[in-house]
Protein backbone atom coordinates (compact mmCIF):
# COMPACT_ATOMS: atom_id res chain seq x y z
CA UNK A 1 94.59 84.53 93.23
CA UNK A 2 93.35 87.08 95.89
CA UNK A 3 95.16 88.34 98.53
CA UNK A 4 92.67 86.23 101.13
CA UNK A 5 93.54 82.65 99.24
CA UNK A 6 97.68 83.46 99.22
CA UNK A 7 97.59 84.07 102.94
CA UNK A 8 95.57 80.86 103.70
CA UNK A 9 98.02 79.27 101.37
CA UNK A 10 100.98 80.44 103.25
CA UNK A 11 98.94 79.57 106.42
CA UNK A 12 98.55 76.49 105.56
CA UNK A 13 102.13 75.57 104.17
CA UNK A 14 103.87 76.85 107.16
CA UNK A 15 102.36 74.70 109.41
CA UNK A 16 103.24 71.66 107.81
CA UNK A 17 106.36 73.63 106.84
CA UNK A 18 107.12 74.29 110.79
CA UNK A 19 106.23 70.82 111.96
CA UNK A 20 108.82 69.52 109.06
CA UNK A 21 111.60 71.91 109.90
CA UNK A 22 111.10 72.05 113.88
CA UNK A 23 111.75 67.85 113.82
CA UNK A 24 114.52 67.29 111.45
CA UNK A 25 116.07 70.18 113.53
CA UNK A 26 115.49 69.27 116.48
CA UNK A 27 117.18 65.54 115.60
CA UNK A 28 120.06 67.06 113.93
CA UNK A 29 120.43 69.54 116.74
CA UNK A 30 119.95 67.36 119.88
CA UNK A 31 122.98 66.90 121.31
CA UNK A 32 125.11 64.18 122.46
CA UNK A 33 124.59 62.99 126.14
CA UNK A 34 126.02 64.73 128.85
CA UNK A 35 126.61 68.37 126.59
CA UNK A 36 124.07 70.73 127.48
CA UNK A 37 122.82 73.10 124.76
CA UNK A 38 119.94 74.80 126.10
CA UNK A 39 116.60 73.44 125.09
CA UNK A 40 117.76 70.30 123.57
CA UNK A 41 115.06 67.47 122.00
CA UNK A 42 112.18 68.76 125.26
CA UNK A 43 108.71 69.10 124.39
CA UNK A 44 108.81 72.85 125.15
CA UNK A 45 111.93 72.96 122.92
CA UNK A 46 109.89 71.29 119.89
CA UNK A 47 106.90 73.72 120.69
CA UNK A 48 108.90 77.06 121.19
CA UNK A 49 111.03 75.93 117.85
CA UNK A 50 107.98 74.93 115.91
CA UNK A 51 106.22 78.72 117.02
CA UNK A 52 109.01 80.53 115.84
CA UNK A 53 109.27 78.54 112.19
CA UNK A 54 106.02 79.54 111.90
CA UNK A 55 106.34 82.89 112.78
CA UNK A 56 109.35 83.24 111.00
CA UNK A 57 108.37 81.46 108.17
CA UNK A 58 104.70 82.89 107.63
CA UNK A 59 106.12 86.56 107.97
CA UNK A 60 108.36 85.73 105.04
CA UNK A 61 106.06 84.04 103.07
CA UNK A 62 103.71 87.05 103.38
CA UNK A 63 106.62 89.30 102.84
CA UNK A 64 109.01 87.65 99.72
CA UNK A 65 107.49 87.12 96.46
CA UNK A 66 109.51 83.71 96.45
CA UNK A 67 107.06 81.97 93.84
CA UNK A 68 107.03 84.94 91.76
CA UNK A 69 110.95 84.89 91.36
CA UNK A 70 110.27 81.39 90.83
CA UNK A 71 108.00 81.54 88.23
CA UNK A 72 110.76 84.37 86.53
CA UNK A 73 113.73 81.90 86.87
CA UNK A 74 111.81 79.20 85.33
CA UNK A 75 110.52 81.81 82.26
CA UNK A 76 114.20 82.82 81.57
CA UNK A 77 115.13 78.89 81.42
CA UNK A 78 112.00 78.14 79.63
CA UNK A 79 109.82 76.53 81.68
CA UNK A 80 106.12 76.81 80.44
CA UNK A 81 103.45 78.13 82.77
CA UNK A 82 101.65 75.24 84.48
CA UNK A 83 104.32 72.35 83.87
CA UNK A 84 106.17 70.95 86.25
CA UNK A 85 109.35 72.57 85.58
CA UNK A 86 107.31 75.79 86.23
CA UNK A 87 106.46 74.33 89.52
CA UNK A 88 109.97 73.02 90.06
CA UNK A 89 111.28 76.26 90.01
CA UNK A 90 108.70 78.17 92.36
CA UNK A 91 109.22 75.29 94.90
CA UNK A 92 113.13 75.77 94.95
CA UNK A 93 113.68 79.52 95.17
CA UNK A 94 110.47 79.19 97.99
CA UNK A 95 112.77 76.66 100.01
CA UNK A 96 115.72 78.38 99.38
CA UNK A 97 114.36 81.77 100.68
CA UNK A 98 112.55 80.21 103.58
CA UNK A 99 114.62 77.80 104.52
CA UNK A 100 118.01 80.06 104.66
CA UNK A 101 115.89 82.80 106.68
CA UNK A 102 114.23 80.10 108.93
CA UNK A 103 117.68 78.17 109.85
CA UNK A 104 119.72 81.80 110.39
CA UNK A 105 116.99 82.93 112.97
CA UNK A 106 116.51 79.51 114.72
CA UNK A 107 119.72 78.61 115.32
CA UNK A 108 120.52 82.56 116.62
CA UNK A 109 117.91 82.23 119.11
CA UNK A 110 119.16 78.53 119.88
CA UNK A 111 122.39 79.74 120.47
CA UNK A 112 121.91 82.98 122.35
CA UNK A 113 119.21 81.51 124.74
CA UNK A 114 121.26 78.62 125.16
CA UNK A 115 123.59 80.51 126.79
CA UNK A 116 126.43 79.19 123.85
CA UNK A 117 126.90 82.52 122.14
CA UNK A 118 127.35 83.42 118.90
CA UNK A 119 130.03 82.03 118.32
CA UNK A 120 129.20 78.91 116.57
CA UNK A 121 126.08 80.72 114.83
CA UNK A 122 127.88 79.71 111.30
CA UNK A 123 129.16 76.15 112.06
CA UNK A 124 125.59 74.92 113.25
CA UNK A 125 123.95 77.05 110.56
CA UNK A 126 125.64 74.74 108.09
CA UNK A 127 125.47 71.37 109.91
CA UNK A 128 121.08 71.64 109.89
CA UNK A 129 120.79 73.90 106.50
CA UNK A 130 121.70 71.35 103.74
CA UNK A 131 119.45 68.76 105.06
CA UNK A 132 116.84 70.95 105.88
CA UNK A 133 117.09 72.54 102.24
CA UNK A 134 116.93 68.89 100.96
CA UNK A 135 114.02 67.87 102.80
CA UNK A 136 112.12 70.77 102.40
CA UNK A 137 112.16 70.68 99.21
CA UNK A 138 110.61 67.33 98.57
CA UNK A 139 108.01 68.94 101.35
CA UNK A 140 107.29 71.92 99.21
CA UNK A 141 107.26 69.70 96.30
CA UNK A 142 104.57 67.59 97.68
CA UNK A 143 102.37 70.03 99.68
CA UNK A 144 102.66 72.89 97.58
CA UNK A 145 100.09 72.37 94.49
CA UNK A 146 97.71 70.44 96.48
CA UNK A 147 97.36 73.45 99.03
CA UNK A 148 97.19 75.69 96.30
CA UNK A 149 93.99 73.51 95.20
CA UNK A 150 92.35 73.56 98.30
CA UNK A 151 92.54 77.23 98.20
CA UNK A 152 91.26 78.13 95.13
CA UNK A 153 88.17 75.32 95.95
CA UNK A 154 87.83 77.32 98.51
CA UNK A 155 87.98 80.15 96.86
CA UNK A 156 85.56 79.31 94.02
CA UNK A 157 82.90 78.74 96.81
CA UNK A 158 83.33 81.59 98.32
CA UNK A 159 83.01 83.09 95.18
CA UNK A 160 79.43 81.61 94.35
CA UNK A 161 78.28 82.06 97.91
């Protein structure tokens, strides 16, 4: 795969990837009526979360070879090339590194432009990250190898062009 079709790959993924984790967060992180925590569940709050996922999340996508150690864990616990363990395994250490770097930065700029501090960086960390690992994972799971068609489609006509 060229460098060109794993960049429109990880385009492509974080954008779904963003929308995902920007409105399961935002629902688990709204809070209840009458405490203020900054932002809260505000159009501007879903678009300034759902920018920085992206951000976040693209930049380590382009940066962490998350598939790659994927693809290595599922070799040393014999998972074949192409099967679906294979793809098991590159979709859970991918939501594992992006979710875990997506949550810490999100909720740190939640909590510091919310005016709340960092105080309860680690308690709010942990009340989004296991359902946000969860769900992302059946995300990954279902976006991942039909992305990674469309790109090489598009790279094969590219190719003939």
């Amino acid at each position: 795969m060229s460098r060109q079709q794993i960049q429109l790959a990880n385009l492509l993924s974080n954008i779904v990837m963003a929308a995902v984790l920007t409105v399961v967060a935002t629902m688990l992180l709204t809070p209840p009526p009458g405490i203020d925590w900054g932002a809260g569940a505000t159009w501007e709050g879903f678009l300034a979360t759902f920018l920085a996922a992206f951000c976040i999340g693209y930049t380590v996508g382009d940066l962490v070879p998350s598939i790659e150690w994927g693809t290595k864990l599922g070799a040393k616990l014999r998972a074949k090339p192409g099967t679906w363990g294979n793809y098991f395994f590159q979709s859970l250490i991918l939501d594992i590194v992006m979710v875990t770097v997506i949550v810490a930065i999100l909720v740190f700029i939640k909590l510091i432009f919310g005016g709340a501090g960092f105080s309860m960086w680690w308690t709010m960390c942990m009340k989004i990250y296991l359902p946000l690992l969860g769900i992302a994972l059946v995300v990954i799971l279902l976006i991942l190898k039909p992305i990674m068609a469309i790109v090489m489609r598009r790279g094969s006509h590219g190719a003939a062009a």
